[in-house]
PDB file of N, CA and C in Angstrom:
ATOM      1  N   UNK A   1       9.877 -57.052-105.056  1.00  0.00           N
ATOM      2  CA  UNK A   1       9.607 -58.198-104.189  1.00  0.00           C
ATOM      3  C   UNK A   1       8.357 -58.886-104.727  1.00  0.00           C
ATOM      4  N   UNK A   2       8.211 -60.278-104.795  1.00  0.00           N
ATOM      5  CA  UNK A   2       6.989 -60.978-105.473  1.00  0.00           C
ATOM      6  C   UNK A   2       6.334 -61.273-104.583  1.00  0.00           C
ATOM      7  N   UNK A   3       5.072 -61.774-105.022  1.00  0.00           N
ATOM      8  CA  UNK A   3       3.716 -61.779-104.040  1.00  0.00           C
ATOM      9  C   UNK A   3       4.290 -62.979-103.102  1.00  0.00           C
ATOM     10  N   UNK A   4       4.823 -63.928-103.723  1.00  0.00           N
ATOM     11  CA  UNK A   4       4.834 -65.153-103.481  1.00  0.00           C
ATOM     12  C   UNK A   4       5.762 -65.152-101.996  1.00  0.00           C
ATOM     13  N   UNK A   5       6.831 -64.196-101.899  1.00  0.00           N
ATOM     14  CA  UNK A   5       8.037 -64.323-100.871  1.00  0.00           C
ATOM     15  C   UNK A   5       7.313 -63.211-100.197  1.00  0.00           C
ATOM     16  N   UNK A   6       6.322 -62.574-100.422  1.00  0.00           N
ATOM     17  CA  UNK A   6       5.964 -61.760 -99.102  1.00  0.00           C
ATOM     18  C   UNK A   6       5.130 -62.855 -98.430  1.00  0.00           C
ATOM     19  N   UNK A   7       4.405 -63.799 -98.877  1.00  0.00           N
ATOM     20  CA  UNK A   7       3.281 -64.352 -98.252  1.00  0.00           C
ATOM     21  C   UNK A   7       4.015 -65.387 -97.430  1.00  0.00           C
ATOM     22  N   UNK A   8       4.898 -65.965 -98.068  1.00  0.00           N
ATOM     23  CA  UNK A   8       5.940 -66.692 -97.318  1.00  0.00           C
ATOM     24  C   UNK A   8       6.607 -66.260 -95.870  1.00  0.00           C
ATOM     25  N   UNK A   9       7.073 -65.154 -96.353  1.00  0.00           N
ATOM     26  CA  UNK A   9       7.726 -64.487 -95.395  1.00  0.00           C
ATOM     27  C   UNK A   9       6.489 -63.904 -94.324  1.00  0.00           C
ATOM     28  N   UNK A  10       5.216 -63.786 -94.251  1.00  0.00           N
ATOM     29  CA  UNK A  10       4.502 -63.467 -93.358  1.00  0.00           C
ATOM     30  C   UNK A  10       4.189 -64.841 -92.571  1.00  0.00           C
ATOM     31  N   UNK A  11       3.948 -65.860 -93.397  1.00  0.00           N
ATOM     32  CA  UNK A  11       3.908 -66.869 -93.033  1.00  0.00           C
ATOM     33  C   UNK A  11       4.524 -67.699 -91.879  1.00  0.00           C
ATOM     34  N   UNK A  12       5.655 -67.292 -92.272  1.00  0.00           N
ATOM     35  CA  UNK A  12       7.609 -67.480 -91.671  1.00  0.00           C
ATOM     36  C   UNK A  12       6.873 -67.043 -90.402  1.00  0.00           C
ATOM     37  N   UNK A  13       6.810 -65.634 -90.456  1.00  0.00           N
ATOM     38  CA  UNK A  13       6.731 -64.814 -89.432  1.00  0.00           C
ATOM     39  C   UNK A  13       6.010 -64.866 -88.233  1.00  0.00           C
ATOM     40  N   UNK A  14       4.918 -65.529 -88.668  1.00  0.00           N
ATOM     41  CA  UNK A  14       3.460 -66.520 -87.990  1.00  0.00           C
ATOM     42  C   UNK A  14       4.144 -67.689 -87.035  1.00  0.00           C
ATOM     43  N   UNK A  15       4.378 -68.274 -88.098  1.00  0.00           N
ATOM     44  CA  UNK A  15       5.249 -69.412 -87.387  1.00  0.00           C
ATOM     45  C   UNK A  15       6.178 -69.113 -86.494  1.00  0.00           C
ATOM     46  N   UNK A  16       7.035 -68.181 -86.530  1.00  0.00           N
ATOM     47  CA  UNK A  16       8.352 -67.642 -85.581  1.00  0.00           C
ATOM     48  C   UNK A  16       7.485 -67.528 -84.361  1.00  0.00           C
ATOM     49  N   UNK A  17       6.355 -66.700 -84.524  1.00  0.00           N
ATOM     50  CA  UNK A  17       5.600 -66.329 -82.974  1.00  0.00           C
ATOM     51  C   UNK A  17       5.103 -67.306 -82.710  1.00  0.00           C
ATOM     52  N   UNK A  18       4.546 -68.326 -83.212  1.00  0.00           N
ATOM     53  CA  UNK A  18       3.608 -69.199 -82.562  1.00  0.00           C
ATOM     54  C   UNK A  18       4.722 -70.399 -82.146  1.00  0.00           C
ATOM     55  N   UNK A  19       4.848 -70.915 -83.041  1.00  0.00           N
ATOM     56  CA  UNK A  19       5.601 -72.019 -83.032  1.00  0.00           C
ATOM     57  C   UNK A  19       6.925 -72.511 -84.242  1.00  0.00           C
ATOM     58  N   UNK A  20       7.926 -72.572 -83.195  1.00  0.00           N
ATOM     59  CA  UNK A  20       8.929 -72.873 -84.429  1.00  0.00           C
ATOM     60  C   UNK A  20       9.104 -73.608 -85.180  1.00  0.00           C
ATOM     61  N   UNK A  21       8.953 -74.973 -84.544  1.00  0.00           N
ATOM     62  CA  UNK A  21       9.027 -75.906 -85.184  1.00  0.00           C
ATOM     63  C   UNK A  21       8.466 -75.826 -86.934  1.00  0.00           C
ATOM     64  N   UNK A  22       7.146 -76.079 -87.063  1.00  0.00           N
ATOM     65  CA  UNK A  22       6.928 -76.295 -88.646  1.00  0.00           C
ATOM     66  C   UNK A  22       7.870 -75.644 -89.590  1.00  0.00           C
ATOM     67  N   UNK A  23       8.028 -74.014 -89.127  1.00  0.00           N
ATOM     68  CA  UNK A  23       8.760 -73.506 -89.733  1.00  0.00           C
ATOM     69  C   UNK A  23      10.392 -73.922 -90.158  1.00  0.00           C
ATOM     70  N   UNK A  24      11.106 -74.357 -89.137  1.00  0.00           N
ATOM     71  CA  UNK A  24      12.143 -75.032 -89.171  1.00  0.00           C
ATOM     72  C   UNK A  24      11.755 -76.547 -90.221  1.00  0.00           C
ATOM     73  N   UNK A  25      10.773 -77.184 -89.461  1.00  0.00           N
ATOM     74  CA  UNK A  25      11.063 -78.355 -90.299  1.00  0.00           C
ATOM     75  C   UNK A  25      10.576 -78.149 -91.924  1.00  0.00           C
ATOM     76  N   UNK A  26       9.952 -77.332 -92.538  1.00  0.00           N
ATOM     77  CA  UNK A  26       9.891 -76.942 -93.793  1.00  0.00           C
ATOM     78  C   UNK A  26      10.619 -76.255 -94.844  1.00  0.00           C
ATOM     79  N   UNK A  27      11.732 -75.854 -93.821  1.00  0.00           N
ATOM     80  CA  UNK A  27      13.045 -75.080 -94.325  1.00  0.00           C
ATOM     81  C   UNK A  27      13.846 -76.229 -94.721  1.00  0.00           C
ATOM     82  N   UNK A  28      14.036 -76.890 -93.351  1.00  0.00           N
ATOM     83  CA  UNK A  28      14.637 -78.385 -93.577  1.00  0.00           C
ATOM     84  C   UNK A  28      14.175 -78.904 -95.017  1.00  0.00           C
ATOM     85  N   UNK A  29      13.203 -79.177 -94.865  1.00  0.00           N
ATOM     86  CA  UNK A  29      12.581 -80.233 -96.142  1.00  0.00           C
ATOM     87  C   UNK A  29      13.118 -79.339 -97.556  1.00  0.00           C
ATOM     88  N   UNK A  30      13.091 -78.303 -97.627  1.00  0.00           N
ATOM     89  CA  UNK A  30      13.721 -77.325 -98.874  1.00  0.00           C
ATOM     90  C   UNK A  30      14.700 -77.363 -99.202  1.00  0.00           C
ATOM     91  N   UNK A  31      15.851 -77.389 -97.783  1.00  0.00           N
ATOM     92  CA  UNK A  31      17.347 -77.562 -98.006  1.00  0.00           C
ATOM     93  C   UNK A  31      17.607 -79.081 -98.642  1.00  0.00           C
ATOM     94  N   UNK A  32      16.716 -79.660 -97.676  1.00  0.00           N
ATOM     95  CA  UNK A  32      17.175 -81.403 -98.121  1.00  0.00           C
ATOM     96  C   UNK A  32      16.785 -81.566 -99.708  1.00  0.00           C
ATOM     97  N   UNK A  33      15.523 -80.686-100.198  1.00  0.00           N
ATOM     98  CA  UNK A  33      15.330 -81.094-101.299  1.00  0.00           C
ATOM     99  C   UNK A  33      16.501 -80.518-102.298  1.00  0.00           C
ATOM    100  N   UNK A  34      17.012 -79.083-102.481  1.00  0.00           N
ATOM    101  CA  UNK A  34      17.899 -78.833-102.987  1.00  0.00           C
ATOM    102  C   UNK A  34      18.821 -79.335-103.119  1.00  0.00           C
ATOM    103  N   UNK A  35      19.543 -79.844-101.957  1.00  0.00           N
ATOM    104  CA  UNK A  35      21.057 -81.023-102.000  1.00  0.00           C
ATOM    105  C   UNK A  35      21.060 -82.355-102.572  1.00  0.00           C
ATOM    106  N   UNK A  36      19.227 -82.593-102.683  1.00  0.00           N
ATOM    107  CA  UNK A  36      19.311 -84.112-103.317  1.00  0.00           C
ATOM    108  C   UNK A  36      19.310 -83.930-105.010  1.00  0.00           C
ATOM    109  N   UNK A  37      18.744 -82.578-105.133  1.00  0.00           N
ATOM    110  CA  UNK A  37      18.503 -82.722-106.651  1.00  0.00           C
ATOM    111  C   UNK A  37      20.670 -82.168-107.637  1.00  0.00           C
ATOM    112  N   UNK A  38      20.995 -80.944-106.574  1.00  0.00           N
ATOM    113  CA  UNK A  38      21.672 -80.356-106.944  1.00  0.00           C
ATOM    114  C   UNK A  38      23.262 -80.970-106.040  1.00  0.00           C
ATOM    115  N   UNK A  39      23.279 -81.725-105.581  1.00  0.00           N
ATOM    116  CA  UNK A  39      24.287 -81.849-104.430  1.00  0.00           C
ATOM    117  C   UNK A  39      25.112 -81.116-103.946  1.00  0.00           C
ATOM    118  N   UNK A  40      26.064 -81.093-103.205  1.00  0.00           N
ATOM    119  CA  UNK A  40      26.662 -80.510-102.476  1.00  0.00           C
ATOM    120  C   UNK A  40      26.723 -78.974-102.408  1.00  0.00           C
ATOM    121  N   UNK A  41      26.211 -78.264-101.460  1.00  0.00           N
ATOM    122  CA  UNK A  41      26.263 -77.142-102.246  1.00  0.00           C
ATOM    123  C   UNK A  41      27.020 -75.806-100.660  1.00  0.00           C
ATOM    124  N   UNK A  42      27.445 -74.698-101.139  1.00  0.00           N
ATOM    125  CA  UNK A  42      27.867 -73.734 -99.519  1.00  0.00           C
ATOM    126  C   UNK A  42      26.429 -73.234 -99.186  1.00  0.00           C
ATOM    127  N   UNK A  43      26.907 -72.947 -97.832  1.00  0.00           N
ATOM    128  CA  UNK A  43      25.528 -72.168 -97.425  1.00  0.00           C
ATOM    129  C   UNK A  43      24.857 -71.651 -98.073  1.00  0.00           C
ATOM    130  N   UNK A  44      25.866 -70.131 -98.309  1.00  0.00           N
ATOM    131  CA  UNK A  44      25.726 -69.474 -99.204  1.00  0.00           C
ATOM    132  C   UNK A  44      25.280 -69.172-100.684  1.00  0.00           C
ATOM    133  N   UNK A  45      25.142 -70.410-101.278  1.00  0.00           N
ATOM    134  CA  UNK A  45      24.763 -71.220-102.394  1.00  0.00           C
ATOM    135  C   UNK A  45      22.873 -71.624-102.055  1.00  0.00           C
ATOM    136  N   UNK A  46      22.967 -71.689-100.825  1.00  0.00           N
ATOM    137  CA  UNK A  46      21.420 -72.133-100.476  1.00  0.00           C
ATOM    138  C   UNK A  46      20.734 -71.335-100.443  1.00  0.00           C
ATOM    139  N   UNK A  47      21.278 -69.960 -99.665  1.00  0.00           N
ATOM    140  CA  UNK A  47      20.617 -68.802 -99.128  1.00  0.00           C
ATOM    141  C   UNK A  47      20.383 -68.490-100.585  1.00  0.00           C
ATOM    142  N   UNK A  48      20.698 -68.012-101.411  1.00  0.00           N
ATOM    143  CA  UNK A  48      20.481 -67.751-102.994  1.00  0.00           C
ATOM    144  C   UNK A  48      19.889 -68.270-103.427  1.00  0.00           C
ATOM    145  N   UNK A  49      19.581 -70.106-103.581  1.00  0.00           N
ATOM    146  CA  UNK A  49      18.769 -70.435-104.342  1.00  0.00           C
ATOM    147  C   UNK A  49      17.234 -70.485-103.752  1.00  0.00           C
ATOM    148  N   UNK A  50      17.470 -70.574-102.389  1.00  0.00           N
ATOM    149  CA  UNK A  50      16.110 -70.651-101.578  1.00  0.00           C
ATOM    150  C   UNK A  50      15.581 -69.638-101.802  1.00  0.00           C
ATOM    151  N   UNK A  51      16.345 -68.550-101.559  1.00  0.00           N
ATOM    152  CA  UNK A  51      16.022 -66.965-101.786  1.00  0.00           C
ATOM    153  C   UNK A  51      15.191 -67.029-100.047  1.00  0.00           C
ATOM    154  N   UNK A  52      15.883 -66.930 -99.385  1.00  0.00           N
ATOM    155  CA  UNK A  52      15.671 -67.126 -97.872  1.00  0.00           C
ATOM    156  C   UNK A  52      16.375 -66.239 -96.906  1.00  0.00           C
ATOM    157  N   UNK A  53      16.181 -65.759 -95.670  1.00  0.00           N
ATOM    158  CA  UNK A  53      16.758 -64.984 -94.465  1.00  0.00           C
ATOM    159  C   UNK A  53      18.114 -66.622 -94.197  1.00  0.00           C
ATOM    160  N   UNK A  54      19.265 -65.892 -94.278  1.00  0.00           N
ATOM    161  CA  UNK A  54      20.119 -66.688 -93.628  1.00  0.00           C
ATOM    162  C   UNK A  54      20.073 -67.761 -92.213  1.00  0.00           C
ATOM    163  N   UNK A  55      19.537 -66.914 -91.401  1.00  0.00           N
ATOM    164  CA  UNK A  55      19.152 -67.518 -90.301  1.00  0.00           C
ATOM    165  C   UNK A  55      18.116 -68.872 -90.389  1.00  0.00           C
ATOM    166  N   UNK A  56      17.033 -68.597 -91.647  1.00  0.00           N
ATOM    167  CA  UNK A  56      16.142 -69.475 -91.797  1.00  0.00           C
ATOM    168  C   UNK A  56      17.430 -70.779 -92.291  1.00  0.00           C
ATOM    169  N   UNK A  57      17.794 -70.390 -92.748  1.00  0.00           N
ATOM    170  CA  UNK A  57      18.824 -71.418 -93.599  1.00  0.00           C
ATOM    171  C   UNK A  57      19.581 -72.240 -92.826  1.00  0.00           C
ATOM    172  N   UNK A  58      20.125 -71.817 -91.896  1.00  0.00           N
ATOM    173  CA  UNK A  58      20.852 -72.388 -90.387  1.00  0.00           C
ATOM    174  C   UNK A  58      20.049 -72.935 -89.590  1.00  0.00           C
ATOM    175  N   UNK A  59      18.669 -72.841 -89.166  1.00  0.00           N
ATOM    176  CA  UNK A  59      18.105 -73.298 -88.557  1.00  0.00           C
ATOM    177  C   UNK A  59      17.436 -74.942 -89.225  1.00  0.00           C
ATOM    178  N   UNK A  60      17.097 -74.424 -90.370  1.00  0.00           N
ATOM    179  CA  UNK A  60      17.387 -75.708 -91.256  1.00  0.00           C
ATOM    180  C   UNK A  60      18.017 -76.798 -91.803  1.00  0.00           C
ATOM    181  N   UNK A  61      19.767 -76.080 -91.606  1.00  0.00           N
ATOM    182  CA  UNK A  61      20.704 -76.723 -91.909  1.00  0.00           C
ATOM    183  C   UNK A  61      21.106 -77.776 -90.381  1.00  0.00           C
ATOM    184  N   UNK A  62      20.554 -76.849 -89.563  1.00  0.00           N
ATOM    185  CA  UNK A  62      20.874 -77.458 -88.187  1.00  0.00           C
ATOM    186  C   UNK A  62      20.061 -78.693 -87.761  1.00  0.00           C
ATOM    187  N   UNK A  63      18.611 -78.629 -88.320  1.00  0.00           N
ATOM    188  CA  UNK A  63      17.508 -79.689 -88.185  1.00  0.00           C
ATOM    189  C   UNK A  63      18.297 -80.621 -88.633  1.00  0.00           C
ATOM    190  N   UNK A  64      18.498 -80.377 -90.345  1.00  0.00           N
ATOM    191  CA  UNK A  64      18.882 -81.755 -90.766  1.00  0.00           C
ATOM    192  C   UNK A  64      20.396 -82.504 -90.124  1.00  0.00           C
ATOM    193  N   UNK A  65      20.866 -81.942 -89.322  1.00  0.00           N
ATOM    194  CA  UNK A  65      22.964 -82.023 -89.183  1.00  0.00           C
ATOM    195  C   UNK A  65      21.959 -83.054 -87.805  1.00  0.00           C
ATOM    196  N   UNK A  66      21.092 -82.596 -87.197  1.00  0.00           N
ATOM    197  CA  UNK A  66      20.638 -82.658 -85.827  1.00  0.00           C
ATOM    198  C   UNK A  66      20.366 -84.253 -86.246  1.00  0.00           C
ATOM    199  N   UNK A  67      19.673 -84.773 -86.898  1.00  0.00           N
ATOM    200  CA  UNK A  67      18.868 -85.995 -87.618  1.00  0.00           C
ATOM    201  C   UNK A  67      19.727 -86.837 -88.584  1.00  0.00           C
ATOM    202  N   UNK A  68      21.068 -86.299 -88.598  1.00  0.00           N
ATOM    203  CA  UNK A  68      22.257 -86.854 -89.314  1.00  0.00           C
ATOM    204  C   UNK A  68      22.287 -87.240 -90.930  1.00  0.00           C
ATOM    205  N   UNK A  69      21.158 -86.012 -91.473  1.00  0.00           N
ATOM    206  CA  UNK A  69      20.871 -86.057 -92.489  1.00  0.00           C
ATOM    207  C   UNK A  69      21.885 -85.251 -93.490  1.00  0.00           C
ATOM    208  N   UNK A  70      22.613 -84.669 -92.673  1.00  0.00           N
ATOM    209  CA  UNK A  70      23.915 -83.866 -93.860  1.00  0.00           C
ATOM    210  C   UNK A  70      25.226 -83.546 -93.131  1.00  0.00           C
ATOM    211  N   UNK A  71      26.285 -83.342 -93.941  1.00  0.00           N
ATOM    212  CA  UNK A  71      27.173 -83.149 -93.029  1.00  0.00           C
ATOM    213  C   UNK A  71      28.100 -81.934 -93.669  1.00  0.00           C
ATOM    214  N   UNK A  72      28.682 -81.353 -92.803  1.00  0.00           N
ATOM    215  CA  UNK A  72      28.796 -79.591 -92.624  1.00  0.00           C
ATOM    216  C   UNK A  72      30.446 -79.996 -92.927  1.00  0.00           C
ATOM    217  N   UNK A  73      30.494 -79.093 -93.857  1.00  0.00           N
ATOM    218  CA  UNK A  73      32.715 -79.087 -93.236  1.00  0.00           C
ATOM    219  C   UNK A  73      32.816 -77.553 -94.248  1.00  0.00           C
ATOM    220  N   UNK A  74      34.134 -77.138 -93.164  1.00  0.00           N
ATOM    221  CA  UNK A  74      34.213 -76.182 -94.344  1.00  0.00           C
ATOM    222  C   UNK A  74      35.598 -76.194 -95.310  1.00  0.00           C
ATOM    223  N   UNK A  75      35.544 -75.083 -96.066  1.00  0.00           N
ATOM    224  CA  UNK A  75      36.654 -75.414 -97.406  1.00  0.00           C
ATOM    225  C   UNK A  75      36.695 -74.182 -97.561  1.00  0.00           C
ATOM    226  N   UNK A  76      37.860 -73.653 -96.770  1.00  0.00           N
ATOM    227  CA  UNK A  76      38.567 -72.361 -97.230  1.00  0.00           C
ATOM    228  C   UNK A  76      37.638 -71.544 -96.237  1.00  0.00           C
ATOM    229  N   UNK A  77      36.924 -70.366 -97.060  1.00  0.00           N
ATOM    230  CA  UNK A  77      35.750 -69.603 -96.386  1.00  0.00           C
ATOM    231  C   UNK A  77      34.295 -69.883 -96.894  1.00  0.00           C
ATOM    232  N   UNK A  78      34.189 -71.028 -97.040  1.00  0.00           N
ATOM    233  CA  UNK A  78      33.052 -71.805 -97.695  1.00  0.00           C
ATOM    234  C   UNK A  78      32.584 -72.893 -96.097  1.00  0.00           C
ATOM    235  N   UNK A  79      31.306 -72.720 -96.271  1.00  0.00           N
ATOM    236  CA  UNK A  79      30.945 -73.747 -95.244  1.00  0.00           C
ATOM    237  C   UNK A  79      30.022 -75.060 -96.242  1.00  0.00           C
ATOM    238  N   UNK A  80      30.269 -76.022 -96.648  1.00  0.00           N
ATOM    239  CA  UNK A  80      29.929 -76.676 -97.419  1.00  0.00           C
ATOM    240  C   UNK A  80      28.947 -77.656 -97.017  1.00  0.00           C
ATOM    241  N   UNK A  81      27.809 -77.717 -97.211  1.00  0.00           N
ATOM    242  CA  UNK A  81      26.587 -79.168 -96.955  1.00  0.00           C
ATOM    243  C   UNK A  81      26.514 -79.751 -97.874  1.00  0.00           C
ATOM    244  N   UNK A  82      26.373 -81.329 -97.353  1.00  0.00           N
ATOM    245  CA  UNK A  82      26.121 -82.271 -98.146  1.00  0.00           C
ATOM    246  C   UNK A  82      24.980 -83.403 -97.706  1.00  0.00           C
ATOM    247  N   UNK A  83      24.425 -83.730 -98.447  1.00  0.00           N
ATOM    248  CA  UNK A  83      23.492 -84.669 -98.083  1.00  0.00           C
ATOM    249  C   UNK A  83      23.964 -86.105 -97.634  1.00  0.00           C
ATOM    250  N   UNK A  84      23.427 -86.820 -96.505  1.00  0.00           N
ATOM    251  CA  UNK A  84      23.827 -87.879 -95.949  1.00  0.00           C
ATOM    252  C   UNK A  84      22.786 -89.100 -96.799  1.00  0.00           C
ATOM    253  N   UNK A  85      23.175 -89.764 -97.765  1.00  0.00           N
ATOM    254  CA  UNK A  85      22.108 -90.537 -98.117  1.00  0.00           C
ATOM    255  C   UNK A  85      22.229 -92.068 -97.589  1.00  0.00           C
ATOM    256  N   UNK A  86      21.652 -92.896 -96.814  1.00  0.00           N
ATOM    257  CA  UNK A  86      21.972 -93.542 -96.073  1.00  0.00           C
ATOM    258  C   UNK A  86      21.072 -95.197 -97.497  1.00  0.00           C
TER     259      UNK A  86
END
């Protein structure tokens, strides 16, 4: 495990107790950045590249769906996001 994803992950963890929000909206901002550089990509595809707790990933994915910034469908057993670029 690297220094870098423990400090994160304590971080995370800070945030979970205190307040959710930042935490959510910085997950957000990660996912959004990934889909703009890499597009369309499955959840599952995120959770890997983020290298993230799933849940963080959903809560993120949900910010941005919430703000109509991506849109969710699935394909087969794939749940697929895509970025809404307006």
């Amino acid at each position: 495990m690297n220094l870098r994803f423990m400090a994160d992950t304590l971080i995370a963890r800070n945030d979970m107790n205190d307040d959710q929000v930042p935490h959510i909206g910085h997950m957000a901002g990660r996912i959004w950045h990934e889909l703009d550089i890499n597009g369309s990509m499955s959840v599952s595809a995120l959770v890997r590249r983020i290298d993230r707790p799933r849940d963080y990933i959903m809560e993120g994915i949900g910010w941005l769906a919430r703000e109509g910034k991506v849109s969710i469908r699935d394909e087969g057993r794939m749940r697929m996001v895509t970025l809404i670029k307006n």
